[in-house]
Protein backbone atom coordinates (compact mmCIF):
# COMPACT_ATOMS: atom_id res chain seq x y z
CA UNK A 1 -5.30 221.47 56.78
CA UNK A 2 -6.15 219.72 53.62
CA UNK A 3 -9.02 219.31 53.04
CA UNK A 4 -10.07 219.02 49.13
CA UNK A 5 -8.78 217.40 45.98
CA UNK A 6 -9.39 218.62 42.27
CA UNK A 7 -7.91 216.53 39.66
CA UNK A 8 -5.43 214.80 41.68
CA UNK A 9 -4.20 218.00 43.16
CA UNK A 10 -5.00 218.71 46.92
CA UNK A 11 -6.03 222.23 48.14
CA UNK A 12 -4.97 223.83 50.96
CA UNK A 13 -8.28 225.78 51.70
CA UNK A 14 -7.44 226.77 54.94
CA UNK A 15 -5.32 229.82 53.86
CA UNK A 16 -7.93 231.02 51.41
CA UNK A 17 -11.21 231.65 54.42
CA UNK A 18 -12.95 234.43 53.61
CA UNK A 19 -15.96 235.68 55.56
CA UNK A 20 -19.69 235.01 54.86
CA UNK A 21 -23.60 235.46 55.82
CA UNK A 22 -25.30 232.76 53.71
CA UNK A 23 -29.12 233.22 52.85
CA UNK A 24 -29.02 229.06 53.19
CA UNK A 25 -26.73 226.88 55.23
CA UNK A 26 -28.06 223.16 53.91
CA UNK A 27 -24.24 221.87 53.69
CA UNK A 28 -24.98 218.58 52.79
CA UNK A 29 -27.82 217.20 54.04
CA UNK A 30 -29.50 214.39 53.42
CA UNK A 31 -33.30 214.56 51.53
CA UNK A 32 -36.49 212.82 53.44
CA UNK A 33 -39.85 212.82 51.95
CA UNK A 34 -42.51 212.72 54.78
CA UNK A 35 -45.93 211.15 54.43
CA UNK A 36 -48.70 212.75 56.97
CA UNK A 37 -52.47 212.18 57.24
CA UNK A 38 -54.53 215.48 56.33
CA UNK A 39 -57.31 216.26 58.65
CA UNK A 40 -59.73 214.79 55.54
CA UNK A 41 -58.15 211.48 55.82
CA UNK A 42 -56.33 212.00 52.97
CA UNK A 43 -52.23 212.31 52.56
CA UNK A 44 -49.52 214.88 52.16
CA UNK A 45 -46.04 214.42 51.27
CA UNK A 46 -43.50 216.93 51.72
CA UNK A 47 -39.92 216.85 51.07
CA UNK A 48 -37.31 218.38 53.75
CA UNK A 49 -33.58 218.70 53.83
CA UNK A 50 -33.65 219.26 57.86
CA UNK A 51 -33.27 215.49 59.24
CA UNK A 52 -30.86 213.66 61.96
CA UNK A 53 -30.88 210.88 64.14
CA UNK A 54 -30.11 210.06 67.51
CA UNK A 55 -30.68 206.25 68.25
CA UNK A 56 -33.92 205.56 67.69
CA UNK A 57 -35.53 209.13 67.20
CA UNK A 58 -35.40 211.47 63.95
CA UNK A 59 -35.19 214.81 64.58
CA UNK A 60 -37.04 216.89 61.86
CA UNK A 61 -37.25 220.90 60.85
CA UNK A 62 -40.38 222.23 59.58
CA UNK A 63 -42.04 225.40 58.64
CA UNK A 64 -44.14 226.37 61.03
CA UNK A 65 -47.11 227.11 58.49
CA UNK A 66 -46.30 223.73 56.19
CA UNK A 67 -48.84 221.30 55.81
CA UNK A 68 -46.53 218.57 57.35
CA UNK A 69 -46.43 220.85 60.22
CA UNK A 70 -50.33 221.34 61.45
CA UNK A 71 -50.65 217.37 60.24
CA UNK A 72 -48.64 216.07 62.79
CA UNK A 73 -49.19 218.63 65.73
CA UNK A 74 -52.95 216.80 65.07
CA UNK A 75 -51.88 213.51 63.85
CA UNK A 76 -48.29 212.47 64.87
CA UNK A 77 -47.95 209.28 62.87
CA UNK A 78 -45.89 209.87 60.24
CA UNK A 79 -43.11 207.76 57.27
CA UNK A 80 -40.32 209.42 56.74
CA UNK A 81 -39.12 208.11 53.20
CA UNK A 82 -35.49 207.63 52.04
CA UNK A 83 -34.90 208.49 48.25
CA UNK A 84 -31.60 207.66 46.71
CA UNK A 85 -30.19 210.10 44.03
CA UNK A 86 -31.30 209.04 40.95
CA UNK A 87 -35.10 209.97 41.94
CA UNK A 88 -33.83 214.08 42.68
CA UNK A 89 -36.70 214.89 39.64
CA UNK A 90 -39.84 213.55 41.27
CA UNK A 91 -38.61 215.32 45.17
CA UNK A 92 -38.10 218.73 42.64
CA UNK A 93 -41.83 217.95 40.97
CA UNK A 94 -42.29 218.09 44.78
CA UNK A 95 -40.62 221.06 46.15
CA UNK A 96 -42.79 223.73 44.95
CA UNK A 97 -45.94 222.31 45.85
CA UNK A 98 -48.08 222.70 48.89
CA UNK A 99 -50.78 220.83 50.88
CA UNK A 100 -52.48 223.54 52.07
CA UNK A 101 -55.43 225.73 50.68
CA UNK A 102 -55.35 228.62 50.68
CA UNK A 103 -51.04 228.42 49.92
CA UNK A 104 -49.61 230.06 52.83
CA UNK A 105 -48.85 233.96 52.03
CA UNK A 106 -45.16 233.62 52.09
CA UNK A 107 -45.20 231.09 49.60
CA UNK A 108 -47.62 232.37 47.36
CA UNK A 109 -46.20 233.20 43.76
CA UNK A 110 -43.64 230.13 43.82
CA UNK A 111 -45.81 227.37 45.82
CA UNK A 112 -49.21 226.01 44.10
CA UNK A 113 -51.84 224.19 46.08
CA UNK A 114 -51.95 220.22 45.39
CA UNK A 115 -54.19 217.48 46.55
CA UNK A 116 -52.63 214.40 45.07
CA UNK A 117 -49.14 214.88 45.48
CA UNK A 118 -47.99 211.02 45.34
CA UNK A 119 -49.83 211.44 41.84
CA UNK A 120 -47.63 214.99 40.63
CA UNK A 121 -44.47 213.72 41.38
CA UNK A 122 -45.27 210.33 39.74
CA UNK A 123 -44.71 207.92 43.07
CA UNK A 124 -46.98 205.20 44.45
CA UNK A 125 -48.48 204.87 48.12
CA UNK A 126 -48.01 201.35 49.47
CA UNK A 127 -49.28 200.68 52.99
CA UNK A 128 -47.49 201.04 56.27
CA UNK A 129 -47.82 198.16 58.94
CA UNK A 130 -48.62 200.81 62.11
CA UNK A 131 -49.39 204.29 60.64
CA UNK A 132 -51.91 205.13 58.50
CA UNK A 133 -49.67 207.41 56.67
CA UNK A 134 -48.42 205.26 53.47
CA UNK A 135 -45.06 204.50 52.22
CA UNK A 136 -43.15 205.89 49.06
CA UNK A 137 -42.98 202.33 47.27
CA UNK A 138 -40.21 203.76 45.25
CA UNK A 139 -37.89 204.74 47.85
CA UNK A 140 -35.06 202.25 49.28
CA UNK A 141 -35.55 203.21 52.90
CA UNK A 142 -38.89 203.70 55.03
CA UNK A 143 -39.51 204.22 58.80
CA UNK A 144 -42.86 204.54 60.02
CA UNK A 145 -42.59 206.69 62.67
CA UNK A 146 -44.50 208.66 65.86
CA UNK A 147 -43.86 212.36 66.82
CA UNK A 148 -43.50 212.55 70.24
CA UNK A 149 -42.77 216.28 70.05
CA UNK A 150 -43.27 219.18 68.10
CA UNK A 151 -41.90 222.28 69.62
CA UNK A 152 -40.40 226.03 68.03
CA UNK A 153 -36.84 225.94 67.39
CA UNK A 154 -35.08 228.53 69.32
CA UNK A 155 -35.54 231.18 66.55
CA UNK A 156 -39.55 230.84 66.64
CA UNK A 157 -39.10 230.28 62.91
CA UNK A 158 -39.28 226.87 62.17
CA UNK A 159 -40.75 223.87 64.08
CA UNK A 160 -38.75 221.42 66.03
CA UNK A 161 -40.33 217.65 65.55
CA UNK A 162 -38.73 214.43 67.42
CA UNK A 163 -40.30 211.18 65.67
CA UNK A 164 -39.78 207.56 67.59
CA UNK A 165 -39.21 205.01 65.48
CA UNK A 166 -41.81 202.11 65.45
CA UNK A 167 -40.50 199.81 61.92
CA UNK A 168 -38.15 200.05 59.42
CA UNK A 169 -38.59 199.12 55.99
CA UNK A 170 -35.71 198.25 53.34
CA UNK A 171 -35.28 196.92 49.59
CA UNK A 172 -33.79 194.11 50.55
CA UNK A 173 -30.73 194.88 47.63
CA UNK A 174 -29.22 197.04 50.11
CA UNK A 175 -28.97 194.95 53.00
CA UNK A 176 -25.81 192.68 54.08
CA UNK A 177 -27.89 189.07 53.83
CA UNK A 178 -28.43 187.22 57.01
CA UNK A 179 -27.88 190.40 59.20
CA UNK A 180 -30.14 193.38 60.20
CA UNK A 181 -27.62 195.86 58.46
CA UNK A 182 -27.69 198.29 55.70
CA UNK A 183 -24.56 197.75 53.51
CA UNK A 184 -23.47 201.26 53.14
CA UNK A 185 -21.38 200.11 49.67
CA UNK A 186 -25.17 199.60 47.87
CA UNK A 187 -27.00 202.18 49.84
CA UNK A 188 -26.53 205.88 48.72
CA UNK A 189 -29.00 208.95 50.31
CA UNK A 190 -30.02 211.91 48.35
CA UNK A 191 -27.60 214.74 49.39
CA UNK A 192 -29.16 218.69 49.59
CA UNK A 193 -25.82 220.55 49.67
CA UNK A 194 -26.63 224.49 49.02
CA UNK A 195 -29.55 223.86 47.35
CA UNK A 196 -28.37 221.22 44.26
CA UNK A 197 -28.91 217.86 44.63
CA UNK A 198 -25.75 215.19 44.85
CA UNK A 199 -25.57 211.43 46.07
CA UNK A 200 -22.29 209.95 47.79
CA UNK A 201 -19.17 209.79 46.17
CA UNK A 202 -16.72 207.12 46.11
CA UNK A 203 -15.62 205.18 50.05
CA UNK A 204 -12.94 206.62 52.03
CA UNK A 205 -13.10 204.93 55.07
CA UNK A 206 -14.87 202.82 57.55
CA UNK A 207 -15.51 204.25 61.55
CA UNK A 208 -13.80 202.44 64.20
CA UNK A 209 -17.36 201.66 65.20
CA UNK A 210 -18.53 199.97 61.99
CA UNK A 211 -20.56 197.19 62.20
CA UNK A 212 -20.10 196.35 58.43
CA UNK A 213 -16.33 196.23 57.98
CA UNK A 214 -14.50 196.02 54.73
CA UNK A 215 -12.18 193.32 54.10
CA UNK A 216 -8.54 195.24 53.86
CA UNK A 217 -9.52 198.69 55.42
């Protein structure tokens, strides 16, 4: 099967599978940047690379011992922020920072304890319209959301979180006018694949289920 191109030339890869145990296994995935409410009323944000969506529910992974974890097995209302690819520096001025104090012993020595994170990474709050949680006012996509679980994984290591969505929020430059659609040719996610950051490449194709169809394709 063949199933990669360098330089014009495709690959066969398929003859070439070797056997491995990965420390990580982030093969792609796409970067959200959650805003919770601390028990102080204030507001941590946390980026994750452990996000999917069935229908109207986002299915999140979480450390168990995060911040973003203990906010919203108190306090479910939550944003989970889009950013596109261009902002990868201020999610990496977020990565090694934590919300909680004292850091958590198996991230002290890499993780520091911050306050003001929206501040550190250089983004601005802007209010939501049903959570008190605010908004990333720099990123192209927002969803205020509700966890309506939060549950172990089947490991015990990490926390399971389903979040309902109540509104979404969208620069309108991405959407197809007239419609309720995101045009996927102007919108592009931040892609975590094996720990470096990448956005999309180039279209390939549309789904038979596409609701915004390209002329030709």
């Amino acid at each position: 099967m063949n199933i990669a191109t360098h330089c014009g030339t495709t690959t066969d890869l398929a003859a070439d599978h070797v056997t491995l145990t990965p420390s990580i296994l982030y093969f792609g995935t796409p970067v959200v940047v959650l805003s919770t409410e601390n028990e102080d009323g204030s507001f941590n944000l946390a980026p994750i690379s452990s996000a999917w969506v069935l229908g109207q529910v986002i299915v999140l992974g979480l450390g168990p011992e995060g911040q973003t974890g203990q906010n919203l097995t108190a306090r479910p209302d939550l944003v989970i922020n889009l950013p596109q690819p261009q902002q990868w520096p201020a999610i990496e001025r977020l990565a090694p920072l934590t919300g909680r104090d004292p850091v958590p012993a198996h991230k002290q020595g890499a993780f520091r304890f911050e306050p003001d994170k929206f501040a550190a990474a250089g983004l601005r709050p802007e209010p939501s319209d049903l959570v008190r949680p605010p908004r990333v006012a720099e990123c192209p996509i927002q969803v205020e959301a509700r966890a309506v679980r939060v549950q172990p994984d089947a490991s015990g290591a990490f926390l399971i979180v389903e979040a309902r969505v109540l509104k979404v929020h969208a620069d309108p430059r991405i959407v197809v006018p007239g419609t309720q659609h995101i045009d996927p040719a102007l919108w592009s996610p931040l892609i975590y694949n094996f720990r470096h950051y990448f956005g999309l490449g180039p279209e390939l194709g549309q789904s038979f289920r596409s609701q915004t169809p390209r002329p030709g394709r």
